[in-house]
Protein backbone atom coordinates (compact mmCIF):
# COMPACT_ATOMS: atom_id res chain seq x y z
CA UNK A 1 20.04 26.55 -133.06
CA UNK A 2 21.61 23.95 -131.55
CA UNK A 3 23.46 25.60 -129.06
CA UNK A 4 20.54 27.73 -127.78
CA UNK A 5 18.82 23.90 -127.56
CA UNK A 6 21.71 22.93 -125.36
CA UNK A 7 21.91 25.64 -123.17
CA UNK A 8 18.83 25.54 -122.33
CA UNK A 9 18.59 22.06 -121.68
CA UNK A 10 21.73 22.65 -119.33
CA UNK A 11 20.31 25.34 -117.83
CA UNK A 12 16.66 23.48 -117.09
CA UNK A 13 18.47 20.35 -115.53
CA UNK A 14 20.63 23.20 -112.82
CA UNK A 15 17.33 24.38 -112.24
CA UNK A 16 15.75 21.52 -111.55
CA UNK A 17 18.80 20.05 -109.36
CA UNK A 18 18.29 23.60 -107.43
CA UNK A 19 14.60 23.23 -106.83
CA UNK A 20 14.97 19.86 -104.95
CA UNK A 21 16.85 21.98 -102.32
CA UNK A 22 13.04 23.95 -101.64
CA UNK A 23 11.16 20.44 -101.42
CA UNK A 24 11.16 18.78 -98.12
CA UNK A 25 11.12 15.37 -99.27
CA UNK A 26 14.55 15.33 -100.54
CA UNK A 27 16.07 16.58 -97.36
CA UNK A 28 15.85 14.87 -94.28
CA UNK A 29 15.86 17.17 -91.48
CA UNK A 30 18.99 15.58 -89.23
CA UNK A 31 21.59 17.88 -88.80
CA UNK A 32 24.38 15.15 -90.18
CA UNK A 33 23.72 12.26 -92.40
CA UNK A 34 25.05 10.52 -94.98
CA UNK A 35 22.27 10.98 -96.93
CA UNK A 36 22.07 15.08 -96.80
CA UNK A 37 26.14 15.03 -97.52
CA UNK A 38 25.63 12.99 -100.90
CA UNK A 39 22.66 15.14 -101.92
CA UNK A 40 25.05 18.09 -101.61
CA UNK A 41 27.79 16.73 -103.61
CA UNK A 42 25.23 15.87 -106.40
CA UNK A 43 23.68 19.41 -105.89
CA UNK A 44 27.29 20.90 -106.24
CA UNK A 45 28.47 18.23 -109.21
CA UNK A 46 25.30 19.52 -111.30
CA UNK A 47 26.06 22.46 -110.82
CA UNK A 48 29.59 22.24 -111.73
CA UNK A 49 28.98 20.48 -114.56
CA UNK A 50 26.23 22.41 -116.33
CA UNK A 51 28.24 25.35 -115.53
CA UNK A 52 31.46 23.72 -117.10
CA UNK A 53 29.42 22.56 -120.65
CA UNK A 54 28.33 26.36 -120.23
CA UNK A 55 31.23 27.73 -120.75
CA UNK A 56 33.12 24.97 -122.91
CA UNK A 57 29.76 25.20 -125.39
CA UNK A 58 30.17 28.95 -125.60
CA UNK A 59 33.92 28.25 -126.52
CA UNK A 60 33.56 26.16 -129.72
CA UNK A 61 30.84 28.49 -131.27
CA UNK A 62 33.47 31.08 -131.31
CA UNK A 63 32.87 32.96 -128.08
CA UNK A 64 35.53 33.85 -126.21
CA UNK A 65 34.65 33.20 -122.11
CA UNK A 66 37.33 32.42 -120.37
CA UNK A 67 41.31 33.23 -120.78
CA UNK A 68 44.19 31.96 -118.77
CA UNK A 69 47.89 32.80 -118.82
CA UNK A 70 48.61 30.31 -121.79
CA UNK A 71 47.68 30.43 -125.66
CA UNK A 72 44.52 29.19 -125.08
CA UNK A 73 42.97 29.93 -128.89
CA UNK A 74 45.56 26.91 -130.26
CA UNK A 75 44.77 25.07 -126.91
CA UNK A 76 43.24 21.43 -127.79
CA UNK A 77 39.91 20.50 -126.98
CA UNK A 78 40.92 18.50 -123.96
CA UNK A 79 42.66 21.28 -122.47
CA UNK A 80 39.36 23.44 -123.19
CA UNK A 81 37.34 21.05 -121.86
CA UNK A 82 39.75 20.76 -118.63
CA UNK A 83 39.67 24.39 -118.32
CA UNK A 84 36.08 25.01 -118.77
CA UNK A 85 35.56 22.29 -115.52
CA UNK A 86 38.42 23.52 -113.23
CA UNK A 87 37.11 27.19 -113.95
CA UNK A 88 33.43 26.13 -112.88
CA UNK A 89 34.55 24.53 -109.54
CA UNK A 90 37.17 27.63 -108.72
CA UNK A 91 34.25 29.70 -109.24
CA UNK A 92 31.60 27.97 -107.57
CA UNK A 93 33.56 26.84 -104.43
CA UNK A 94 35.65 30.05 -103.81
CA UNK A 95 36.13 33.03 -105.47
CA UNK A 96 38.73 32.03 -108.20
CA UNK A 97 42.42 32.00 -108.03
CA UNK A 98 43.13 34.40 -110.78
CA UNK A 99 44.93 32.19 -113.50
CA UNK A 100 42.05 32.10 -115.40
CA UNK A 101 39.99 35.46 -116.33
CA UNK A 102 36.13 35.05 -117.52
CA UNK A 103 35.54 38.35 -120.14
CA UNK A 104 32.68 39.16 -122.08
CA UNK A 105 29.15 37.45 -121.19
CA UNK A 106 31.55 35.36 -119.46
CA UNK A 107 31.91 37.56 -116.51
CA UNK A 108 28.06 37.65 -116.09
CA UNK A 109 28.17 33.61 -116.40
CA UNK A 110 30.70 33.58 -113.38
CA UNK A 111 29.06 35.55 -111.63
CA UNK A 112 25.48 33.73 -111.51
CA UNK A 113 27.64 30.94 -110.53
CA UNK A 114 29.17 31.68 -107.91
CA UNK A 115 25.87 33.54 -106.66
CA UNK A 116 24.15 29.99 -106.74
CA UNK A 117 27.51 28.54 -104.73
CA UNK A 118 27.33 31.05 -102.13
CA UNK A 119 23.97 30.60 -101.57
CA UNK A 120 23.27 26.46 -101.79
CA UNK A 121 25.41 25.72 -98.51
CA UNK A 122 22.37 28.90 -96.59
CA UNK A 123 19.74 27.55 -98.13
CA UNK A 124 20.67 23.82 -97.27
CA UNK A 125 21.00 24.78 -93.49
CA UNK A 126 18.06 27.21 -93.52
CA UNK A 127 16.29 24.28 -95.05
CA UNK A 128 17.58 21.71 -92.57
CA UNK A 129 16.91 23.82 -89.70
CA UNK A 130 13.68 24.76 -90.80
CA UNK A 131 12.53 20.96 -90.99
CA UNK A 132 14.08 19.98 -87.35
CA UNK A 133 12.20 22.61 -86.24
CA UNK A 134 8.43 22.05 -88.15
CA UNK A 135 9.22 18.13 -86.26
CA UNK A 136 9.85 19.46 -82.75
């Protein structure tokens, strides 16, 4: 029970870091600013991170989600924990480098994610571009 409560807690807070992107007041419509670049990185470090307890959560109720090229079932929890992270940023920011391998629901996890980090940097601009041009 407590697991589902988590994930959907994690999951509710991505959301709700993704729907600021659709409401004009967080976004000012300049083209460059300080202010839209550290909205993105707190966009993109939500998203990382709720990704990242995603996957680590998933890992110490016994689901297998990710494997890498070491023995990661007598890997420590730090080394979980790192891996869980550095997965979620490969995956949202490109598309992976291959040491690490997501199987099971894990594949379908990786692959909403890096969905939502494809599309965040054209719906930022689209946004940006559409509030420039509602003030012209």
């Amino acid at each position: 029970m407590a697991l589902y409560l988590s994930l959907i807690l994690i999951v509710l807070c991505m959301i709700m870091s993704l729907q600021t992107l659709f409401s004009s007041a967080k976004i000012k419509g300049r083209w460059v600013s300080l202010e839209n670049f550290l909205y993105l990185i707190s966009l993109y470090a939500t998203i990382l991170i709720g990704f990242g307890l995603i996957y680590i959560l998933l890992d110490l109720h016994g689901l297998v989600v990710l494997i890498d090229g070491t023995n990661y079932i007598e890997a420590g929890f730090l080394d979980r924990l790192e891996t869980g992270f550095y997965f979620s940023a490969v995956t949202l920011f490109s598309v992976g480098y291959g040491d690490i391998s997501p199987i099971g629901i894990g594949r379908m996890i990786a692959v909403m994610e890096a969905l939502i980090g494809y599309v965040i940097p054209a719906a930022f601009v689209a946004r940006v571009v559409f509030d420039v041009e509602k003030r012209a």
